[in-house]
N, C-alpha and C. Protein backbone atom coordinates (compact mmCIF):
# COMPACT_ATOMS: atom_id res chain seq x y z
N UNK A 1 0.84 -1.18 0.00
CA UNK A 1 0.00 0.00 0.00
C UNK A 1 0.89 1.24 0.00
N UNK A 2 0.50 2.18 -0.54
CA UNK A 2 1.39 3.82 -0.27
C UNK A 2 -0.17 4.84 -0.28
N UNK A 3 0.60 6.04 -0.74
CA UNK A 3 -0.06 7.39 -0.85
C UNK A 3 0.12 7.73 -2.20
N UNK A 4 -0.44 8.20 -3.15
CA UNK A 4 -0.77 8.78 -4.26
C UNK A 4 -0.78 10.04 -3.97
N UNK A 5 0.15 10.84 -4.68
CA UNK A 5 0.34 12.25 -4.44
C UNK A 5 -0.31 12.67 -5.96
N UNK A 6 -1.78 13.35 -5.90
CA UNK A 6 -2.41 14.11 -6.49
C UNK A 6 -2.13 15.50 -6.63
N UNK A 7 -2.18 16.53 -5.52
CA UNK A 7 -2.05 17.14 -5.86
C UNK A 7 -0.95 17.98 -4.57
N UNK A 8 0.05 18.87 -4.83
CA UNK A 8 0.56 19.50 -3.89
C UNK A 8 0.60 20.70 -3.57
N UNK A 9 0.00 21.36 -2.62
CA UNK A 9 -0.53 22.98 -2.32
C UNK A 9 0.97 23.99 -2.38
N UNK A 10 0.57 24.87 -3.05
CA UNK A 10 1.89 26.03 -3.41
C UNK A 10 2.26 26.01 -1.73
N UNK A 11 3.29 26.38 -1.69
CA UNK A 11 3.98 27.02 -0.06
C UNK A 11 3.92 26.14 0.84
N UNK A 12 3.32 24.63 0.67
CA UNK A 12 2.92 23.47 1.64
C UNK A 12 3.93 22.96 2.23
N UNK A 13 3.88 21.99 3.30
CA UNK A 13 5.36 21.24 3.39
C UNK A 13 5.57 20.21 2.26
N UNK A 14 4.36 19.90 1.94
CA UNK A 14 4.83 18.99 0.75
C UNK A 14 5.11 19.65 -0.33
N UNK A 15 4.76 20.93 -0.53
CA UNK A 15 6.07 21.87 -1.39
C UNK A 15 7.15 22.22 -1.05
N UNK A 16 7.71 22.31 0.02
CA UNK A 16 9.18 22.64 0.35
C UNK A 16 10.02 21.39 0.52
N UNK A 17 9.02 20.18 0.73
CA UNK A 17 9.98 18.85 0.58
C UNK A 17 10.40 18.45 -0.70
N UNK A 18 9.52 18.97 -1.40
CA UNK A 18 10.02 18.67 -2.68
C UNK A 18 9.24 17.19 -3.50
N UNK A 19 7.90 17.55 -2.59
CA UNK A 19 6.72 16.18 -3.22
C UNK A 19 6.35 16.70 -4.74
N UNK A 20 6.25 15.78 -5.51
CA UNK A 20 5.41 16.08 -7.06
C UNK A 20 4.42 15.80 -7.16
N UNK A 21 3.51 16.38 -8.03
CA UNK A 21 1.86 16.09 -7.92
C UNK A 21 1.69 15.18 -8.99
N UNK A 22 0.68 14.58 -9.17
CA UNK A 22 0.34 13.72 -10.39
C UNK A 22 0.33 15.09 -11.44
N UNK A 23 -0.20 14.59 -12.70
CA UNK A 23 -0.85 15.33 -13.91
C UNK A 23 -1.42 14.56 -14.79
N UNK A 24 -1.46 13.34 -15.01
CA UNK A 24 -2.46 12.80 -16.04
C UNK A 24 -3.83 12.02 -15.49
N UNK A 25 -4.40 13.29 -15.96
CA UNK A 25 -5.98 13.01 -15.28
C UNK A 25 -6.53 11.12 -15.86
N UNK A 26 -6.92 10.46 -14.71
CA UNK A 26 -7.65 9.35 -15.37
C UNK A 26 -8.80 9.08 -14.47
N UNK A 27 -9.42 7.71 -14.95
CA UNK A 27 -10.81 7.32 -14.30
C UNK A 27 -10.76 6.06 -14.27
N UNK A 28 -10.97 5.77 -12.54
CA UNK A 28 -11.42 4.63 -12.18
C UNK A 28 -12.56 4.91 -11.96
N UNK A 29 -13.32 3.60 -12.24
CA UNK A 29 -15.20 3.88 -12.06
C UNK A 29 -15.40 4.85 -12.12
N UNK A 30 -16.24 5.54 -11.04
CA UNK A 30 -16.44 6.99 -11.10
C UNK A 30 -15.53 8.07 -10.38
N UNK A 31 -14.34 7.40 -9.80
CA UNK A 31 -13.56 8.37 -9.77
C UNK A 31 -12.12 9.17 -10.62
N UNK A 32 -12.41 10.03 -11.00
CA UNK A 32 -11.25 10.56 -11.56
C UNK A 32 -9.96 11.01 -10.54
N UNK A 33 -8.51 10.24 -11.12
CA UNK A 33 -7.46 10.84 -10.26
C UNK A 33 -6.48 11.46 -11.19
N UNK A 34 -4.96 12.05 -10.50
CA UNK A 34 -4.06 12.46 -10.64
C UNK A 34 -3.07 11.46 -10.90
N UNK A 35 -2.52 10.86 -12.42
CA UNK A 35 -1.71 10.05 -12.53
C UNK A 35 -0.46 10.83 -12.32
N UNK A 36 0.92 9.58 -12.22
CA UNK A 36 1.99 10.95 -12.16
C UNK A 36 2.92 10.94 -11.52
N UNK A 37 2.06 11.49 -10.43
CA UNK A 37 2.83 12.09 -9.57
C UNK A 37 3.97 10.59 -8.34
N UNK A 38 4.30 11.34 -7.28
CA UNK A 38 5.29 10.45 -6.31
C UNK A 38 4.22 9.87 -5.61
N UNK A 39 4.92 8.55 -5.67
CA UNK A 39 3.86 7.35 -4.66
C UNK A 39 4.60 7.30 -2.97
N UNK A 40 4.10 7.98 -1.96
CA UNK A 40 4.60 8.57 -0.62
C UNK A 40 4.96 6.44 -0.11
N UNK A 41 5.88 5.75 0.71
CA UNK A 41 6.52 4.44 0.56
C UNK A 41 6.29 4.94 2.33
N UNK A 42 6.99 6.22 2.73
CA UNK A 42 7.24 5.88 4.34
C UNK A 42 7.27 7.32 4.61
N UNK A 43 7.02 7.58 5.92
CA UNK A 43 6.90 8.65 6.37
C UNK A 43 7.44 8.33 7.39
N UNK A 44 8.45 9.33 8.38
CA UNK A 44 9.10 9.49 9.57
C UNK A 44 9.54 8.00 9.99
N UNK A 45 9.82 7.35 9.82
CA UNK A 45 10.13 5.70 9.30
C UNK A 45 9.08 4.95 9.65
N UNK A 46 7.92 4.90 9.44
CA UNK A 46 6.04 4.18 9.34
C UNK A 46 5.89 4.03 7.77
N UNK A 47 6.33 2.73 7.17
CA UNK A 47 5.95 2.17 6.64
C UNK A 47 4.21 2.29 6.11
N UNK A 48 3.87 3.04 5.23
CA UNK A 48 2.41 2.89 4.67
C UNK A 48 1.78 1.75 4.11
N UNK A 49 0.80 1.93 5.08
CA UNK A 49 0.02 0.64 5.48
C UNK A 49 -1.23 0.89 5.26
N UNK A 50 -2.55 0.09 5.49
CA UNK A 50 -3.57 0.31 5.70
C UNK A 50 -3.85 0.65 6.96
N UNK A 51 -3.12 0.43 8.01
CA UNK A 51 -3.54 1.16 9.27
C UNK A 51 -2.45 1.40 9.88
N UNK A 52 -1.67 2.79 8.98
CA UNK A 52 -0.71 3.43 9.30
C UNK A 52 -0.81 5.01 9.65
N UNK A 53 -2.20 5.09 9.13
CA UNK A 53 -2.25 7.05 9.28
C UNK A 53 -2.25 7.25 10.95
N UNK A 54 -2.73 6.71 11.85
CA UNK A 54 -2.33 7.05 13.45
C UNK A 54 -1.48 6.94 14.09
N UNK A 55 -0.28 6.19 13.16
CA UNK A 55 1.19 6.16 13.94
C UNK A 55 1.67 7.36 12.81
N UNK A 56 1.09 7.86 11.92
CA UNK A 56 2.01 8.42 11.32
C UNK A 56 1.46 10.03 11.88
N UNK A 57 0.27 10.23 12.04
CA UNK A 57 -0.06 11.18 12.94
C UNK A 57 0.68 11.44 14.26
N UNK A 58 0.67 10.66 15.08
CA UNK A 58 1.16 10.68 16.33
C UNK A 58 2.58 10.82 16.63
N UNK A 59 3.63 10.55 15.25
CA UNK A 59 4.59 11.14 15.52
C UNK A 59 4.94 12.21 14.61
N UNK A 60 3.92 12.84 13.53
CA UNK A 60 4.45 14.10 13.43
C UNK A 60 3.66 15.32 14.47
N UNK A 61 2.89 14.57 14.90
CA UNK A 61 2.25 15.61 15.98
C UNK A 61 2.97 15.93 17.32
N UNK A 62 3.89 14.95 17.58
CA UNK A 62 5.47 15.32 18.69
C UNK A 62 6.39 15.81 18.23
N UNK A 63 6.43 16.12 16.56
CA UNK A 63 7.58 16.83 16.18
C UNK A 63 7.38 18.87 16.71
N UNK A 64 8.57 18.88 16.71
CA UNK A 64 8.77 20.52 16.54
C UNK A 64 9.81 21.17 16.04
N UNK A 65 9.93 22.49 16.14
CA UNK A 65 10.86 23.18 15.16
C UNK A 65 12.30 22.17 15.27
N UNK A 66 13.21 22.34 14.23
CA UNK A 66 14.29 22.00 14.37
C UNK A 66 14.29 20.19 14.11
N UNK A 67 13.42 19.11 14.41
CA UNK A 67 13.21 18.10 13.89
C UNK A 67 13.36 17.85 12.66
N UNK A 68 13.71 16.85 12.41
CA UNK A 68 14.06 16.05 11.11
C UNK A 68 12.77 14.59 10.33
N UNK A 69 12.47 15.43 9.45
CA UNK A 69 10.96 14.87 9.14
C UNK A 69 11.59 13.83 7.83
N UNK A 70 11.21 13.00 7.61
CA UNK A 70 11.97 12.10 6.08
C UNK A 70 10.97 11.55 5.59
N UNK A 71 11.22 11.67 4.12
CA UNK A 71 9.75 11.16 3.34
C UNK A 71 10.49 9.76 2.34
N UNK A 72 9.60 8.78 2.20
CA UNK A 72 10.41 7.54 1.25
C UNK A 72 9.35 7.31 -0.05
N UNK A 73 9.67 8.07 -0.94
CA UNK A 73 8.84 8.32 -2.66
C UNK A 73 9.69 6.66 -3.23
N UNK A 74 8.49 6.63 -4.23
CA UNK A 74 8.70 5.44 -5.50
C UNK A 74 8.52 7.05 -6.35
N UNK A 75 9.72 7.73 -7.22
CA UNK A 75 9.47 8.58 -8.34
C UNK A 75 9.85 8.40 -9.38
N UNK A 76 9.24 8.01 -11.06
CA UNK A 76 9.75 7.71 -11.93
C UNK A 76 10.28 6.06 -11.78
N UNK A 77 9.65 5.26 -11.16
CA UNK A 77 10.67 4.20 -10.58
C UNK A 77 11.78 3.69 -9.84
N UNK A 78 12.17 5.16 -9.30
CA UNK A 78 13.14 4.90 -8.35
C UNK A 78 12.98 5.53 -6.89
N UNK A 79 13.29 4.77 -6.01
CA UNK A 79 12.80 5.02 -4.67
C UNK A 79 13.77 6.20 -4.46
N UNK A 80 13.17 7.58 -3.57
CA UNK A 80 13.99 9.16 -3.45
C UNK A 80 13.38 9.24 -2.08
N UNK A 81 14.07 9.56 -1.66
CA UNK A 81 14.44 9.54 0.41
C UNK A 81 14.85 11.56 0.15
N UNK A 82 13.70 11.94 1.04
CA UNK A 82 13.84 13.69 1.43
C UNK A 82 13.62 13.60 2.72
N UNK A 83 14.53 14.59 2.91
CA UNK A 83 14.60 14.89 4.61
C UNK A 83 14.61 16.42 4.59
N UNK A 84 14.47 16.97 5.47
CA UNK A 84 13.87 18.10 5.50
C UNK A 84 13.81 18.38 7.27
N UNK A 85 14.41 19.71 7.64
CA UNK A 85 14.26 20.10 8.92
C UNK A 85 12.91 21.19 8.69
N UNK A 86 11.94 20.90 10.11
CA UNK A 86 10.94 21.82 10.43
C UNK A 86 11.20 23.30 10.97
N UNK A 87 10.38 23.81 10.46
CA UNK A 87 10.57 24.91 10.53
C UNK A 87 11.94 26.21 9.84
N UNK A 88 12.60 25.23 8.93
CA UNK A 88 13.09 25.97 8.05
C UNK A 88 12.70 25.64 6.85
């Protein structure tokens, strides 16, 4: 399982980490998504799971300034590891 990165908000942290958004619009059943973009693999080292969003909550919600946040992308086919300090 991962995260499908659709879309990424100007000025976001997932803009300053350096996440990519999909761009090729498609359709499953009735939903249309964002092909494309980076498939999110791990967050703060939590493995994405199906019942991973409350560990992955719970430890960026103890982070603070100066912490070291790390993201683990599948991009283009190759797995890209960003790290990134908060609050700069």
């Amino acid at each position: 399982m991962s995260f499908l990165v659709q879309q990424v908000a100007e000025n976001s942290p997932a803009a300053r980490l350096g996440l990519r958004a999909g761009g090729i619009k498609s359709q499953i059943g009735l939903n249309e998504i964002l092909l494309g973009g980076d498939v999110i693999l791990e967050v703060v080292g939590v493995q994405v799971s199906e019942d991973c969003h409350q560990e992955i909550e719970r430890r960026l919600s103890k982070m603070k300034q100066g912490d070291v946040i790390t993201v683990k992308v599948l991009r283009a086919g190759k797995i890209v590891h960003f790290i990134a300090t908060l609050g700069r």
